[in-house]
N, C-alpha and C. Protein backbone atom coordinates (compact mmCIF):
# COMPACT_ATOMS: atom_id res chain seq x y z
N UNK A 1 -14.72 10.04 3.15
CA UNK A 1 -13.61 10.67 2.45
C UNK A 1 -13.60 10.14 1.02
N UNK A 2 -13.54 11.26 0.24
CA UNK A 2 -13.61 10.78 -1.52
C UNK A 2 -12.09 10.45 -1.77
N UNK A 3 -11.77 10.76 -3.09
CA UNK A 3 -10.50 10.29 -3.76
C UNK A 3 -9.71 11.65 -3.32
N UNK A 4 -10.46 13.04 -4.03
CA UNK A 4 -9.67 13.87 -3.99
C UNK A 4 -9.76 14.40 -2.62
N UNK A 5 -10.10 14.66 -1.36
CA UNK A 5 -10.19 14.30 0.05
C UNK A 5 -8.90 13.67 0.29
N UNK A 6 -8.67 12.41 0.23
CA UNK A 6 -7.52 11.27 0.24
C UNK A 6 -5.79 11.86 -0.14
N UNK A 7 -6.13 12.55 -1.85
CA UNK A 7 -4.90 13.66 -2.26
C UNK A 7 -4.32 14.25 -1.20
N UNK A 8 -5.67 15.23 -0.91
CA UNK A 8 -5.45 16.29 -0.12
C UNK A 8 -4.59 15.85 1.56
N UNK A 9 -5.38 14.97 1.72
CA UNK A 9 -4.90 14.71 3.53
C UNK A 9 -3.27 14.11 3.16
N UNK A 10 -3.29 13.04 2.32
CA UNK A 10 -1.94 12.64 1.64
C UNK A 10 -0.61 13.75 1.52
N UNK A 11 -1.04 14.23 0.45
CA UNK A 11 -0.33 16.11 0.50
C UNK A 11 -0.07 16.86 1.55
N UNK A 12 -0.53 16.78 2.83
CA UNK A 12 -0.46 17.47 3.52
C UNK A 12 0.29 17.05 4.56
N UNK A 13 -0.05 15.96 5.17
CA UNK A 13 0.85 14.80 6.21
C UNK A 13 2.16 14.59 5.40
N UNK A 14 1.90 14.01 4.24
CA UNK A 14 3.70 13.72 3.61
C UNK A 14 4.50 15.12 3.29
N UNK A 15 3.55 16.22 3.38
CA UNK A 15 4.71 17.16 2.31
C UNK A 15 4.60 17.20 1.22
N UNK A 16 3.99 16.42 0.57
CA UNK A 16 4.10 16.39 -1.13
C UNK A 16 3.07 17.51 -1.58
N UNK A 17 3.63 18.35 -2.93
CA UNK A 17 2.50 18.30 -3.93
C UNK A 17 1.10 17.77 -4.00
N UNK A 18 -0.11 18.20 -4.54
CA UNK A 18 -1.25 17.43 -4.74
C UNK A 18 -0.79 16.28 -6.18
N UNK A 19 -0.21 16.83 -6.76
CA UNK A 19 0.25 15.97 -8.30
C UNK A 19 0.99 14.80 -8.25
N UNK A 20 2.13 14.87 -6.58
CA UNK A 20 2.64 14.06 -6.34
C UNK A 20 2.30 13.03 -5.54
N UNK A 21 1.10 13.59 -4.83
CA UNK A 21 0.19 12.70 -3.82
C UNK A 21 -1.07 11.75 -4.57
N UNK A 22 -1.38 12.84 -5.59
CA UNK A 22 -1.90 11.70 -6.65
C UNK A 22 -1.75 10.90 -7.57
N UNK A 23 -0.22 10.95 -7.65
CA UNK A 23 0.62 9.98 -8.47
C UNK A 23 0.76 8.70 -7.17
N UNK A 24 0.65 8.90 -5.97
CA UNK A 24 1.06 8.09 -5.14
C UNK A 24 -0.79 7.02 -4.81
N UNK A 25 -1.35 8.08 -4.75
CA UNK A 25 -2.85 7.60 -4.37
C UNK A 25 -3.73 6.40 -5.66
N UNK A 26 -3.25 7.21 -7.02
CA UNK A 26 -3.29 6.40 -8.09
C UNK A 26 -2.25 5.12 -8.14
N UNK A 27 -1.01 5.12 -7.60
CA UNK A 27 -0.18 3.88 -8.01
C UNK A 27 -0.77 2.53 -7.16
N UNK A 28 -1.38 3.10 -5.81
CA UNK A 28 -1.83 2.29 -4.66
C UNK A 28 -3.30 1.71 -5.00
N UNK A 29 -4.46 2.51 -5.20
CA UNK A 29 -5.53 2.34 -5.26
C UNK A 29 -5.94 2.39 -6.68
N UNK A 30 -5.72 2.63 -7.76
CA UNK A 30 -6.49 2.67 -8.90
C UNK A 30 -6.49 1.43 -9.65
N UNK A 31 -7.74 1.27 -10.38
CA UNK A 31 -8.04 0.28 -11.41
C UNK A 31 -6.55 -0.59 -11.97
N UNK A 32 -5.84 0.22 -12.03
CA UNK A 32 -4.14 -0.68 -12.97
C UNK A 32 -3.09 -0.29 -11.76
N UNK A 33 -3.35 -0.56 -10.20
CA UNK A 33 -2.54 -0.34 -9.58
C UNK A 33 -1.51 -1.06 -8.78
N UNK A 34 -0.76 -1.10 -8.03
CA UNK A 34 0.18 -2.07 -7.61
C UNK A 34 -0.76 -2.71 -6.51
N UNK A 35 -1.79 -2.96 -6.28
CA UNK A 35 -2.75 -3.99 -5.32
C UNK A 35 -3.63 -4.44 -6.15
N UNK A 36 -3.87 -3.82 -6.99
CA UNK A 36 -5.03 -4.48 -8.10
C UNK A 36 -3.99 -5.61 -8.74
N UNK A 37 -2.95 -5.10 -9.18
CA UNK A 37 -2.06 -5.70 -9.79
C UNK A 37 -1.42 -7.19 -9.69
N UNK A 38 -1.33 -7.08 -8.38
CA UNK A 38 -1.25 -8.07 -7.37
C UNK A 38 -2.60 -9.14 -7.22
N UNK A 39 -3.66 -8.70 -7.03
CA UNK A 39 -4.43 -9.61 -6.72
C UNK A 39 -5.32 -10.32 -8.16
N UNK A 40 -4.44 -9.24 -9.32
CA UNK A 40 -5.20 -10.15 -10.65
C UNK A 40 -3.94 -11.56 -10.37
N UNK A 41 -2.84 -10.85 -9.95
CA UNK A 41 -1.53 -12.24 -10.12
C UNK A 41 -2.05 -13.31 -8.76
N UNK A 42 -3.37 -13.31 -8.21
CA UNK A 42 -3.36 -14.75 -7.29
C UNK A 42 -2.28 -13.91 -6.10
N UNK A 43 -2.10 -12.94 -5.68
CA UNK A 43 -1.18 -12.55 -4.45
C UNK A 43 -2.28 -11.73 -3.52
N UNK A 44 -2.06 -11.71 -2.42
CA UNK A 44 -2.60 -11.64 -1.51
C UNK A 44 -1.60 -10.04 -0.99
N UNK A 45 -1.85 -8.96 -0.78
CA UNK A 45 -1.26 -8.04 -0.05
C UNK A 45 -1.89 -7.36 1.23
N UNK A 46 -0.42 -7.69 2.13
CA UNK A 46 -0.51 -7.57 3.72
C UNK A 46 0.27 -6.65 3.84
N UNK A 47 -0.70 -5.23 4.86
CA UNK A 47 0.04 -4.47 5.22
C UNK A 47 0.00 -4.23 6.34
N UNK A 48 1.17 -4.82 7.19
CA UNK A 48 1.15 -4.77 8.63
C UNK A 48 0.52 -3.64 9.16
N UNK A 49 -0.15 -3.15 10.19
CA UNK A 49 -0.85 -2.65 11.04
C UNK A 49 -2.35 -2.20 10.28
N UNK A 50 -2.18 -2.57 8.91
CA UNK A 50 -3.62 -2.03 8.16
C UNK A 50 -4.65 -3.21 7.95
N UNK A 51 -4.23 -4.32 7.23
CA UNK A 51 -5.16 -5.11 6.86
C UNK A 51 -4.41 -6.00 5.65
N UNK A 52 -5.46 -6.47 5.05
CA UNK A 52 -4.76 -7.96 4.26
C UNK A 52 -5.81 -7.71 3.23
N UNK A 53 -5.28 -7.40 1.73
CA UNK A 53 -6.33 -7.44 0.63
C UNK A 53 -6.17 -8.95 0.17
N UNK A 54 -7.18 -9.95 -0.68
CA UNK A 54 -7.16 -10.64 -1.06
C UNK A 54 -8.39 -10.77 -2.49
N UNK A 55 -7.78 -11.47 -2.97
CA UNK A 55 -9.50 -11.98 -4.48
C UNK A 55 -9.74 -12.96 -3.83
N UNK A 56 -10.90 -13.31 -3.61
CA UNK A 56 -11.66 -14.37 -3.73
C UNK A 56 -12.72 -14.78 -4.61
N UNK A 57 -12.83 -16.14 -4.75
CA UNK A 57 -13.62 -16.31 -6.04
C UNK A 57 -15.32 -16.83 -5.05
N UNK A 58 -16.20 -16.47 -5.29
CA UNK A 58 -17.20 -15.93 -5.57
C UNK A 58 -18.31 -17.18 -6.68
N UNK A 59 -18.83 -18.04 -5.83
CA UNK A 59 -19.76 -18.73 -6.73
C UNK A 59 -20.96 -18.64 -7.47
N UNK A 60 -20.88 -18.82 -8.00
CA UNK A 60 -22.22 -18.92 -8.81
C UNK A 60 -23.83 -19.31 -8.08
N UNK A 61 -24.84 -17.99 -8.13
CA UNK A 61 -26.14 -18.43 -7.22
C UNK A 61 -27.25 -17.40 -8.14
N UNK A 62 -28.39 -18.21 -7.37
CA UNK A 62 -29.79 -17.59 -7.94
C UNK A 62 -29.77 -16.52 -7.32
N UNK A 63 -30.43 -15.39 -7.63
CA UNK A 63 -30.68 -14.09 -6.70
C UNK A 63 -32.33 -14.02 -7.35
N UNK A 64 -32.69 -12.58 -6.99
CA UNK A 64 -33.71 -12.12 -7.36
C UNK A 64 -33.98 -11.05 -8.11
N UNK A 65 -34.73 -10.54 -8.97
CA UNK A 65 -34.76 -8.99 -9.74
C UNK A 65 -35.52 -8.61 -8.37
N UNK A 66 -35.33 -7.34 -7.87
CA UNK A 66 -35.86 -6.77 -6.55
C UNK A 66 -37.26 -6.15 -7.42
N UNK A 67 -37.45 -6.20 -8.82
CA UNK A 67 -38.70 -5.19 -9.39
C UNK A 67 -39.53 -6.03 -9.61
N UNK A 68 -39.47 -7.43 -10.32
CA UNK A 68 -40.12 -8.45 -10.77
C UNK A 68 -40.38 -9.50 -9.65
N UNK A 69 -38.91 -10.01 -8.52
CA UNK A 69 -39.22 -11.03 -8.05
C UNK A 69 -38.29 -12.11 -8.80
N UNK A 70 -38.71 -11.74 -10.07
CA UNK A 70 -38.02 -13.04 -10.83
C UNK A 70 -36.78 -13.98 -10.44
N UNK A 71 -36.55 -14.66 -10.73
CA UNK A 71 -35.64 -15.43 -9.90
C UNK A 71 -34.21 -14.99 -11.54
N UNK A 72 -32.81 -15.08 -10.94
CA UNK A 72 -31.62 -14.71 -12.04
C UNK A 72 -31.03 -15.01 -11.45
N UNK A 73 -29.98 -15.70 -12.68
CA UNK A 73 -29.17 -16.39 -12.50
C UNK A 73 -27.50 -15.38 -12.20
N UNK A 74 -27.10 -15.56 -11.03
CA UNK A 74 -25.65 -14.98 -10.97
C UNK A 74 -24.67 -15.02 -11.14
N UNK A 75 -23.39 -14.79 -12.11
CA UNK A 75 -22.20 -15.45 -12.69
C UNK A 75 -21.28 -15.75 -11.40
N UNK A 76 -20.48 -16.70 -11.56
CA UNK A 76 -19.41 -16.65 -10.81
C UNK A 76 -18.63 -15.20 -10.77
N UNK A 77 -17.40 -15.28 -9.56
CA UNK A 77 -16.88 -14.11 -9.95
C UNK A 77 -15.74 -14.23 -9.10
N UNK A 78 -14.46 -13.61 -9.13
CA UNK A 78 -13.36 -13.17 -8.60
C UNK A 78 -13.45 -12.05 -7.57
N UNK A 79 -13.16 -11.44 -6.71
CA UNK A 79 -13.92 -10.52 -6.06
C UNK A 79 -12.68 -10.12 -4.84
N UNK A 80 -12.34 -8.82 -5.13
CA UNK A 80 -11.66 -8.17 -3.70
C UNK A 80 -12.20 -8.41 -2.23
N UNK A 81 -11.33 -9.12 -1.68
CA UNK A 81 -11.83 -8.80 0.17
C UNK A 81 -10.56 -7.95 0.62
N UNK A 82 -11.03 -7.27 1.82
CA UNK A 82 -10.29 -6.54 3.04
C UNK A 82 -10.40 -7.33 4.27
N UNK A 83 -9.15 -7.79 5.17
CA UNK A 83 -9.48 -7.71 6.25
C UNK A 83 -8.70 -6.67 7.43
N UNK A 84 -9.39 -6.16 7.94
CA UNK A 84 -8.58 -5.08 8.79
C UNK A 84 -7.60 -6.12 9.52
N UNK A 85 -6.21 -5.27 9.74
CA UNK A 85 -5.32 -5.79 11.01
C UNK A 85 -5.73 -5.54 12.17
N UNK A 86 -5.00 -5.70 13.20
CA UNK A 86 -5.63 -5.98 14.36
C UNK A 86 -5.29 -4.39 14.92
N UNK A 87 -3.87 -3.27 14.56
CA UNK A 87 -3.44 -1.98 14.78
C UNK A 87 -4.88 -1.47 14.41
N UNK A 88 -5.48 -1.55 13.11
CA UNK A 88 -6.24 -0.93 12.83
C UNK A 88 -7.64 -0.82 13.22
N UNK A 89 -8.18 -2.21 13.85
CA UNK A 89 -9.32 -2.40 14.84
C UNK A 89 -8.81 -1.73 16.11
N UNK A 90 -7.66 -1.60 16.62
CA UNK A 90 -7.23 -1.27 17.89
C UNK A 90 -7.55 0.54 17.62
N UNK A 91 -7.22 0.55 16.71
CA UNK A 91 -7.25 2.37 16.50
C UNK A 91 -8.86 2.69 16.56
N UNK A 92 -9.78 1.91 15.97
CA UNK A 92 -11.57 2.58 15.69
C UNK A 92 -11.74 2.30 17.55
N UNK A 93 -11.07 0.99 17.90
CA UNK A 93 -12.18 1.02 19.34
C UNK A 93 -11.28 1.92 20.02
N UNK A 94 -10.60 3.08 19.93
CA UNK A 94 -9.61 3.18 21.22
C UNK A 94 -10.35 4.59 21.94
């Protein structure tokens, strides 16, 4: 499922507009959104029966160029995790 996929099913289950479902889909998920938002502030967001977003920071390691071999160096980094809730593992195996 893409973004505009997401609108659409959104729009349709709530009732809303597509304009209003993507005002909702953008406030949640986009680049400047209220979870991004959150996890630049060091907060952790838990949504009962879905899962638990978090940043984690991400160390610094050698990797490889996959064309050369060469060995490169990898920056540290800050980095989104998901973990599913347990509703939501209960829903894929059911």
């Amino acid at each position: 499922m893409n973004k505009s996929e997401l609108i659409d099913a959104v729009a349709s289950n709530a009732g809303l507009s597509k304009a209003q479902a993507s005002t909702v889909v953008d406030t949640l998920f986009g680049p400047e959104s209220v979870i991004a938002g959150a996890l630049k502030g060091g907060a952790k967001v838990q949504i009962t029966g879905f899962g638990t977003f978090q940043a984690r920071d991400r160390a610094a390691r050698v990797g490889r160029d996959p064309r050369t071999g060469a060995e490169v160096q990898i920056k540290a980094a800050t980095v989104p995790s998901f973990k599913p809730g347990q509703a939501l593992k209960n829903a894929l195996n059911s």
